[in-house]
Protein backbone atom coordinates (compact mmCIF):
# COMPACT_ATOMS: atom_id res chain seq x y z
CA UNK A 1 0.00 0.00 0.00
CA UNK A 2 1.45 3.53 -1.19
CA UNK A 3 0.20 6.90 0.84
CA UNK A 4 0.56 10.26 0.15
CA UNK A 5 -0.44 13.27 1.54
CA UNK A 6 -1.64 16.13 0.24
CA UNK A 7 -0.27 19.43 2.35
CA UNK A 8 -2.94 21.68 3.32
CA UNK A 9 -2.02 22.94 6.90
CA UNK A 10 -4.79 21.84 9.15
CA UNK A 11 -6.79 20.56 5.85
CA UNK A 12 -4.30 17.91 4.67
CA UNK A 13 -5.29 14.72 4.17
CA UNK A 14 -4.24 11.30 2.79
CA UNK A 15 -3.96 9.28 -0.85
CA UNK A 16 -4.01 5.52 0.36
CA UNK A 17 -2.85 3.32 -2.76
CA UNK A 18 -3.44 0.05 -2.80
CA UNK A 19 -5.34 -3.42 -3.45
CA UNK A 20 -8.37 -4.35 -1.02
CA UNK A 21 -8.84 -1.27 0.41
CA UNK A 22 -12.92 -0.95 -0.31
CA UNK A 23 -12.81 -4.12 2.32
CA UNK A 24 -11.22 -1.94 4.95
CA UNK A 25 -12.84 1.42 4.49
CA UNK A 26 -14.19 1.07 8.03
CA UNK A 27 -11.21 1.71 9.66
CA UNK A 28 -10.03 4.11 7.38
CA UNK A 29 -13.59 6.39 7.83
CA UNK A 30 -12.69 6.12 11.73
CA UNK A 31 -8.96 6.54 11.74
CA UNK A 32 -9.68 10.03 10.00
CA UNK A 33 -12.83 11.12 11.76
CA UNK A 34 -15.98 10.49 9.67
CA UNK A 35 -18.90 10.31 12.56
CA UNK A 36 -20.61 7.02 13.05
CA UNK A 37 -23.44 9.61 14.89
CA UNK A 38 -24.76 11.08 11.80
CA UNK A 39 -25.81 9.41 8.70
CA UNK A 40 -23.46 8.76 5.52
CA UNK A 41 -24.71 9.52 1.62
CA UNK A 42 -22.84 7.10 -0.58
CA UNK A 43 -23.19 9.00 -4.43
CA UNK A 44 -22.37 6.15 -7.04
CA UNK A 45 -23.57 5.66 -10.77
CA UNK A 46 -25.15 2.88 -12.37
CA UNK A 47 -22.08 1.59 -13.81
CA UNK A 48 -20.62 1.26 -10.20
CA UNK A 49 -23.45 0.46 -8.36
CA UNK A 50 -23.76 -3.14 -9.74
CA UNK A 51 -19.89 -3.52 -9.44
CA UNK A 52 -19.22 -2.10 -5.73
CA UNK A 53 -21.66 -0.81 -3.57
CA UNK A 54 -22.92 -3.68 -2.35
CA UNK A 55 -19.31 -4.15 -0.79
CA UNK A 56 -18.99 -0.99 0.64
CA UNK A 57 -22.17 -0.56 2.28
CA UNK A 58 -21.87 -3.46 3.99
CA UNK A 59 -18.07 -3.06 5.36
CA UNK A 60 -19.45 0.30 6.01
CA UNK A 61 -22.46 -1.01 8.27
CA UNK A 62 -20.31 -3.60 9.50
CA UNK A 63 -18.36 -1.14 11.23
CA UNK A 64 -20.93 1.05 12.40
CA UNK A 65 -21.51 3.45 10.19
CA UNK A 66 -25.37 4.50 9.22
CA UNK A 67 -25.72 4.04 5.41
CA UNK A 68 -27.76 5.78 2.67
CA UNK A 69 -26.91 5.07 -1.19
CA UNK A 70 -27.60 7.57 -4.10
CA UNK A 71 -27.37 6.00 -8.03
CA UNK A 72 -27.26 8.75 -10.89
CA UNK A 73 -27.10 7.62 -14.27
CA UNK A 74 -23.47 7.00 -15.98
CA UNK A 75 -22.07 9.69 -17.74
CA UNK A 76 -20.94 13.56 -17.77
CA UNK A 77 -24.87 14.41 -18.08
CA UNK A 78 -25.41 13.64 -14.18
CA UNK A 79 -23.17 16.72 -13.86
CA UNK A 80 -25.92 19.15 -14.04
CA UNK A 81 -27.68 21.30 -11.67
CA UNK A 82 -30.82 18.63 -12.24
CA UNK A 83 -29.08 16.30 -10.27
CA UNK A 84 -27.37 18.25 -8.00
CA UNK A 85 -31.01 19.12 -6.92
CA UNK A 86 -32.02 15.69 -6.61
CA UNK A 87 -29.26 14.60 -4.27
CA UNK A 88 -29.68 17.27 -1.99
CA UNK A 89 -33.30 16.27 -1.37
CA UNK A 90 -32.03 12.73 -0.72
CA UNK A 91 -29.76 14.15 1.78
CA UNK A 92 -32.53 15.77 3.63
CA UNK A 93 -34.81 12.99 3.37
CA UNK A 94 -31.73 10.28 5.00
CA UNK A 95 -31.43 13.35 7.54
CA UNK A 96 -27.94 14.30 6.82
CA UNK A 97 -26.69 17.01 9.17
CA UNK A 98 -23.49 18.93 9.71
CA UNK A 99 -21.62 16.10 11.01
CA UNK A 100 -22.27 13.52 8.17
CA UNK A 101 -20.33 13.15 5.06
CA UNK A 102 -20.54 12.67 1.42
CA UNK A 103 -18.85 9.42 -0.03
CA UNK A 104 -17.98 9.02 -3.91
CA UNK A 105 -17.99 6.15 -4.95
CA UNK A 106 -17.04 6.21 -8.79
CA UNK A 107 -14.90 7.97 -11.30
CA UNK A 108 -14.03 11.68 -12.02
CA UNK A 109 -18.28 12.63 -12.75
CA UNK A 110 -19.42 11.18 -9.35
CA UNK A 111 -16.33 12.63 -7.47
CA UNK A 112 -17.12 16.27 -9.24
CA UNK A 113 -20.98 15.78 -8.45
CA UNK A 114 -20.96 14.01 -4.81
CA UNK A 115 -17.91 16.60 -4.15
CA UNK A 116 -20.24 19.58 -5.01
CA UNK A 117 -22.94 18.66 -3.09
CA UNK A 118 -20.55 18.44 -0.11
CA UNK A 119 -19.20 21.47 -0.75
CA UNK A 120 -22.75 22.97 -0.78
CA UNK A 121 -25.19 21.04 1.28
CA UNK A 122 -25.74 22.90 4.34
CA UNK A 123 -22.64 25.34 3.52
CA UNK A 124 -20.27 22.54 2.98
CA UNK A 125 -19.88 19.20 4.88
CA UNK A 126 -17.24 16.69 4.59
CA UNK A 127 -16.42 13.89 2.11
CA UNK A 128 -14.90 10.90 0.98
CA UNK A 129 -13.31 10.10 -2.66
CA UNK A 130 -12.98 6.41 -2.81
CA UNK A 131 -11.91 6.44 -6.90
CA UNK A 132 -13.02 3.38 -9.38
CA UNK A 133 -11.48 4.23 -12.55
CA UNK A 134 -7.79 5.47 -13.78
CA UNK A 135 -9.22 8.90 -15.06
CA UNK A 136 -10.03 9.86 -11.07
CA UNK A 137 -6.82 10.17 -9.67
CA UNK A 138 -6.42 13.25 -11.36
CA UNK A 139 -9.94 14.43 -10.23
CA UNK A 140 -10.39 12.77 -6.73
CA UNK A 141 -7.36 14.78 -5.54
CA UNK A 142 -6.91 18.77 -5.10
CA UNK A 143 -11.14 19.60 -4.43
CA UNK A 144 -11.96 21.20 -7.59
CA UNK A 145 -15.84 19.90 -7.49
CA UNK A 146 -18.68 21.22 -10.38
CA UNK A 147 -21.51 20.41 -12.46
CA UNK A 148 -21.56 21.57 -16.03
CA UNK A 149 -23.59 24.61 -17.34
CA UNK A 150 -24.84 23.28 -21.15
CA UNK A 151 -22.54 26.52 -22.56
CA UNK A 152 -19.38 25.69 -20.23
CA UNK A 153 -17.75 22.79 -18.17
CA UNK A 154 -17.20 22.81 -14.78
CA UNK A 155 -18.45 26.42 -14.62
CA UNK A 156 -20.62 26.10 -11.48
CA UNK A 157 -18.23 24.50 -8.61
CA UNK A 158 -16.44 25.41 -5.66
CA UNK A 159 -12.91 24.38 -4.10
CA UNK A 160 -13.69 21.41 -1.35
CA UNK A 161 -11.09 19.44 0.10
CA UNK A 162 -11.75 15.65 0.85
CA UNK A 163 -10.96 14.30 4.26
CA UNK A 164 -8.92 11.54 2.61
CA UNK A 165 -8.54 9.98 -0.93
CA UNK A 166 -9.41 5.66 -0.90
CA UNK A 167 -7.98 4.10 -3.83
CA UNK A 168 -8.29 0.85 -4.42
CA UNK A 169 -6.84 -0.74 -7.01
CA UNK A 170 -8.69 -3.69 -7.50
CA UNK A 171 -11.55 -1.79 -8.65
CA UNK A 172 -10.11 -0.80 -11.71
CA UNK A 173 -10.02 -4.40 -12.55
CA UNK A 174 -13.65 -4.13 -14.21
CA UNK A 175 -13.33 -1.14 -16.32
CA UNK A 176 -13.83 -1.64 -19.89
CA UNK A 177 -10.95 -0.99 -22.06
CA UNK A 178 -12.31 2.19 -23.60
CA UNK A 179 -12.44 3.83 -20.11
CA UNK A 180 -8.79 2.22 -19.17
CA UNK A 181 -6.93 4.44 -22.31
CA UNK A 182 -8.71 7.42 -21.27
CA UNK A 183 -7.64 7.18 -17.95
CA UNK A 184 -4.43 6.87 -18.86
CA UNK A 185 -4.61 10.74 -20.62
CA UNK A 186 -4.30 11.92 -17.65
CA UNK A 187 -1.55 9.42 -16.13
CA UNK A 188 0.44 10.59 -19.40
CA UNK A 189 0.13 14.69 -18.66
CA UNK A 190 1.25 14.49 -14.84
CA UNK A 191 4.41 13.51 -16.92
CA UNK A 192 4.13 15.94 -19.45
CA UNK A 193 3.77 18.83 -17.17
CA UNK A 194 6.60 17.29 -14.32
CA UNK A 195 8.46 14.64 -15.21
CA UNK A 196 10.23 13.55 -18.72
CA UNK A 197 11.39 10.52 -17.54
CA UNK A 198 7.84 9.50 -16.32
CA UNK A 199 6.86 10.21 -20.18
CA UNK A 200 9.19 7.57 -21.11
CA UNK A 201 8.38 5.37 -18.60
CA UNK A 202 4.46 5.38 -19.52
CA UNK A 203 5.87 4.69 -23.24
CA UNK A 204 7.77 1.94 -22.46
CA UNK A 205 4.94 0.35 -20.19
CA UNK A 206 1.68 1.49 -21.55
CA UNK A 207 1.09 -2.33 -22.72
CA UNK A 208 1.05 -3.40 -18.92
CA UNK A 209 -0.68 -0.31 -18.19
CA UNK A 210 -3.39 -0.88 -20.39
CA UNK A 211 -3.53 -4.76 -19.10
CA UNK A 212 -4.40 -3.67 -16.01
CA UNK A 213 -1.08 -4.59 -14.82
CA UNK A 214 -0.98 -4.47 -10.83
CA UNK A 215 2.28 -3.01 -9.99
CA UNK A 216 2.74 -0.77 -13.26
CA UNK A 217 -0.92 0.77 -12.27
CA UNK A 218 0.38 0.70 -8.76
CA UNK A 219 3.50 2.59 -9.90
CA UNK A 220 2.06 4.97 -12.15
CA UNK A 221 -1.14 6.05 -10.42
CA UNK A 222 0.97 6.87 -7.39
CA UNK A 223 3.30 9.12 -9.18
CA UNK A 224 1.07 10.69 -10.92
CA UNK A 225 -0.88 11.43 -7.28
CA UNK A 226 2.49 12.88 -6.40
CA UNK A 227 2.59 15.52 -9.27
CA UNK A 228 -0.88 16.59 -8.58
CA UNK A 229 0.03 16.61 -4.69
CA UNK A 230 2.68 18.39 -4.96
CA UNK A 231 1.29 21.66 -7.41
CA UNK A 232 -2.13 21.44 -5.39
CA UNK A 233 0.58 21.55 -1.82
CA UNK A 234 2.07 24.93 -3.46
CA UNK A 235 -1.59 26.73 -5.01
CA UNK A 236 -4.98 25.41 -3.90
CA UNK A 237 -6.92 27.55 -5.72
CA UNK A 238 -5.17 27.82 -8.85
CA UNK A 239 -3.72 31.29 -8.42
CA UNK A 240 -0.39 30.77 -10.47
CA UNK A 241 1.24 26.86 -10.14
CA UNK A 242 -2.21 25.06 -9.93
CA UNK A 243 -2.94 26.25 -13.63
CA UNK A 244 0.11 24.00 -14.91
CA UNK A 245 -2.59 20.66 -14.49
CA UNK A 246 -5.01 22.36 -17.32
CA UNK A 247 -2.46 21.13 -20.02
CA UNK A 248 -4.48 20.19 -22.84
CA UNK A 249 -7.77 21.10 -21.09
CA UNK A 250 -8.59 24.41 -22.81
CA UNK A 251 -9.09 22.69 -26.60
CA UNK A 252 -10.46 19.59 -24.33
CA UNK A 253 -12.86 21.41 -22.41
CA UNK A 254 -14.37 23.07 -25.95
CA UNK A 255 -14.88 19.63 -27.26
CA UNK A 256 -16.95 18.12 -24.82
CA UNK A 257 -19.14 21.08 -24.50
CA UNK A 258 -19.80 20.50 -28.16
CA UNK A 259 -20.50 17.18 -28.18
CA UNK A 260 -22.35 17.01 -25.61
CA UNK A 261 -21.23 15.69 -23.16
CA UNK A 262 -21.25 12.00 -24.62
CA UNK A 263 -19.28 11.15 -27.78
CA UNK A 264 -16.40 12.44 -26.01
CA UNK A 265 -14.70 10.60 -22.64
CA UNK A 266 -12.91 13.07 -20.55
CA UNK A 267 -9.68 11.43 -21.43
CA UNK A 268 -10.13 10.86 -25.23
CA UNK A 269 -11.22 15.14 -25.50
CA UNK A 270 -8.28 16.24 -23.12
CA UNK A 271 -5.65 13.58 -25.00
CA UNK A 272 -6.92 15.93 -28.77
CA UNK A 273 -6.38 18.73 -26.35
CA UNK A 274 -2.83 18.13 -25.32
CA UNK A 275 -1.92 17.07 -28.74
CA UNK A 276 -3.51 21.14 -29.65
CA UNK A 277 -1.22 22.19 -26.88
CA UNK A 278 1.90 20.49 -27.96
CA UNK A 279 1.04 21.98 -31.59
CA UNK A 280 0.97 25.22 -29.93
CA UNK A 281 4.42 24.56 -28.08
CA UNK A 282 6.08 24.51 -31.48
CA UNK A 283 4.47 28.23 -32.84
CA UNK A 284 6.22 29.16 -29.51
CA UNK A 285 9.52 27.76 -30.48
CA UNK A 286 9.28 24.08 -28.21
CA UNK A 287 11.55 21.59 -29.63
CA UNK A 288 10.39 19.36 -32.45
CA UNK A 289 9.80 16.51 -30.00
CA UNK A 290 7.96 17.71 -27.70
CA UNK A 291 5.11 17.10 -30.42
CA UNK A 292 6.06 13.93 -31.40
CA UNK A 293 6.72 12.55 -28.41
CA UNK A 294 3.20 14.02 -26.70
CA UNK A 295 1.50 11.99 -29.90
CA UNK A 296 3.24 9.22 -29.89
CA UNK A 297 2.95 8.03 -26.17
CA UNK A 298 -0.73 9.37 -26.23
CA UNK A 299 -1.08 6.94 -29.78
CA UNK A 300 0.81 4.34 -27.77
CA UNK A 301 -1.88 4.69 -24.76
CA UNK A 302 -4.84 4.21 -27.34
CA UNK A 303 -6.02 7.28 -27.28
CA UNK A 304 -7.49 9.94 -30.02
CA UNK A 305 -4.60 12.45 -31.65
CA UNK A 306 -6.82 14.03 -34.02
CA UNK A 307 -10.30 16.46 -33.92
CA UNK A 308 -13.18 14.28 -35.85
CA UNK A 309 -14.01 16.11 -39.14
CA UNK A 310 -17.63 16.40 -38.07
CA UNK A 311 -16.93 18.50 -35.11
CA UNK A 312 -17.49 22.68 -36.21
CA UNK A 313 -14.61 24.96 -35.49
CA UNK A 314 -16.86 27.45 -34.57
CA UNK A 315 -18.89 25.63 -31.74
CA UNK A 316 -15.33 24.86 -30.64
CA UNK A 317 -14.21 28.70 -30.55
CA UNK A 318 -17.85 29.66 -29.25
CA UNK A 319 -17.34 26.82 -26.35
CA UNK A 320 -13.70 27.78 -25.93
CA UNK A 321 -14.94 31.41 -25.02
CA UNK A 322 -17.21 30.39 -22.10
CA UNK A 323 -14.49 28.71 -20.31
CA UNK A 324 -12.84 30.00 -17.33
CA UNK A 325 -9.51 30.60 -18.64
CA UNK A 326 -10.97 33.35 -21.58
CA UNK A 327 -10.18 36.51 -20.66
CA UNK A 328 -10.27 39.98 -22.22
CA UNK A 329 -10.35 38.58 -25.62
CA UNK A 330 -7.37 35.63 -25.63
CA UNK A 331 -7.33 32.65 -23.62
CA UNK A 332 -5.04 31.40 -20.78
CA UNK A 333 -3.35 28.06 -22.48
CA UNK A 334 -0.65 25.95 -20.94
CA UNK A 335 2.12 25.81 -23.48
CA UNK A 336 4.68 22.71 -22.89
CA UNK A 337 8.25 24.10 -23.71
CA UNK A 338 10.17 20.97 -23.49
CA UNK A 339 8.92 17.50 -22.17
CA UNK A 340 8.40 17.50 -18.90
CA UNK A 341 8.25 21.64 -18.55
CA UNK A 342 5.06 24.06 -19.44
CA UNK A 343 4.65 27.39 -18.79
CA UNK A 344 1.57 29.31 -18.65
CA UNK A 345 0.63 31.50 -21.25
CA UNK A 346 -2.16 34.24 -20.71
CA UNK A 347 -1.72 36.20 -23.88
CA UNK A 348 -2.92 33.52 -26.44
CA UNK A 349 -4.29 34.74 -29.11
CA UNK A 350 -7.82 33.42 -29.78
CA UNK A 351 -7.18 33.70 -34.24
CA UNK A 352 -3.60 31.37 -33.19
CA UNK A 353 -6.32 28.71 -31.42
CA UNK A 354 -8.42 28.49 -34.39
CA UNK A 355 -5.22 27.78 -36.64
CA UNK A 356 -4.26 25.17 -34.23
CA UNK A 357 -7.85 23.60 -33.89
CA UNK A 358 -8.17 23.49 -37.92
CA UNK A 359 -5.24 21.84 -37.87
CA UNK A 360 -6.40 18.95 -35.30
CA UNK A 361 -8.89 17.84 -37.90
CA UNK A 362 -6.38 17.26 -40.37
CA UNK A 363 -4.07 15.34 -37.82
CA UNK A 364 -2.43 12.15 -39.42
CA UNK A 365 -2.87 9.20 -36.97
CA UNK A 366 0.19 7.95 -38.27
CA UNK A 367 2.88 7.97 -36.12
């Protein structure tokens, strides 16, 4: 088992790594203070639900903790104020006070859902991320929680810190193979933004990585839990550092918006998006390979290098423009500058974007 710990001052909290941990969440719940007093709201989907909850709500009970379970459908649409709503009456209806907690049981959606209503039932109580896919350890650590607006995502949200992070490996065991590659999209920018020689090292292993491999998930999922640990240590709130994690999420962002929030998985938009990025990186005088290389471990992973040709440039632009990082008329991009390095850019111009997102429908997948 591999902890971490995420440096907050009185607010820091564990990353627990490891295999069987949804058996011993008990202990873990006491160990860091969740009240066995006031009731618990387990948030899952109905991917999950079949998969897991039965598990943890009975470890849960076993150790005397009072149980409620919430199931919203799969997908980025149960990130919406809609369901948000519905939650929060369940909450009231289990009688959830200030003393209970939120648990999310599920990937990055349920975490971002489960962690806003924490954030805002009752002016913010506290909760759990217990992770099931690769995608999540990117989202279940640093408290950025949200629902999507249909213009923007992640536009309604708040910064809410978990009281520790549960990750247990074994659940990633029954993930379909579409949601393992774009998990590992964001395993492959922790390295891009941090750490060259983890970019190699997710090259040279992404067959055992996407085999489900036990040590080389154990491996990579905890350093890239230490990159996001580390920036999130030095700039909660995104001020400056924080920013540096968006790689590849401005373009990414856009295209999810546009397609709804369904032909897209988080992974698959943000790997286009980094490969936009990387693009962009060159027009700012990066090193040839810091475009090739981005492509080819991100081809190597499975995942998408190239915009659809049905997907409009303009609904891009128009989406691009509603997201947080547009301001006064160009757009706040993370620019890699070598592999491994980015710097942050807030002078982008939005006419340089377009270029750069015409281009990513005419993206060879050869590479």
């Amino acid at each position: 088992m591999r902890e971490l710990t995420v440096q907050l001052g009185e607010r820091s909290y564990p990353i627990y790594i490891g295999e069987g941990l949804l058996q011993e969440a008990s202990s873990y719940f006491t160990k860091h203070g969740i009240s066995k007093k006031s009731p618990l709201m387990i948030v899952t989907d109905s991917n999950v639900a079949g998969v897991h909850l039965q598990a943890l709500e009975a470890e849960l009970a076993a150790g005397g903790f009072t149980v409620v379970s919430s199931i919203v459908p799969a997908g980025e649409g149960s990130k919406s104020l809609t369901v948000l709503e519905t939650l929060v009456g369940k909450a009231l209806e289990a009688g959830l006070d200030r003393k209970s907690a939120i648990v999310a049981l599920g990937g990055g959606v349920v975490g971002d859902l489960a962690g806003f209503v924490a954030a805002s039932y009752m002016r913010g109580i506290k909760f759990v991320q217990i992770p099931t896919t690769i995608l999540a350890h990117d989202s279940s650590v640093g408290g950025k929680v949200a629902v999507n607006h249909p213009l923007a995502k992640n536009i309604i949200g708040a910064f809410h810190q978990p009281e520790l992070v549960l990750y247990d490996l074994n659940t990633l065991q029954t993930l379909p193979e579409r949601e393992v590659k774009a998990g590992l999209s964001e395993v492959v920018k922790h390295g891009l933004i941090w750490d060259a020689g983890f970019v190699d090292w997710c090259e040279q292993n992404a067959r055992k990585l996407l085999s489900l491999d036990a040590d080389a998930l154990g491996y990579a999922l905890h350093n890239g839990c230490s990159v996001k640990a580390e920036v999130v240590s030095r700039d909660e709130r995104e001020n400056d550092l924080r920013a540096i994690l968006n790689l590849g999420h401005t373009i990414g962002h856009a295209i999810e918006a546009v397609a709804g929030y369904g032909e897209f998985l988080h992974g698959e938009a943000i790997s286009i998006g980094m490969i936009g990025s990387a693009k962009l990186g060159l027009r700012y005088g990066a090193p040839e390979d810091v475009y090739t290389t981005t492509k080819r471990v991100l081809a190597k992973c499975g995942l998408p290098i190239r915009l659809p040709a049905h997907i409009d440039v303009d609904a891009i632009m128009d989406a691009m423009m509603h997201d947080k990082k547009f301001k006064e008329g160009t757009v706040v991009f993370i620019v890699p500058t070598a592999i491994g390095k980015v710097e942050i850019k807030s002078d982008v111009p939005v006419s340089l974007i377009r270029e750069i997102v015409e281009q990513l429908k005419e993206e060879s997948e050869q590479v």
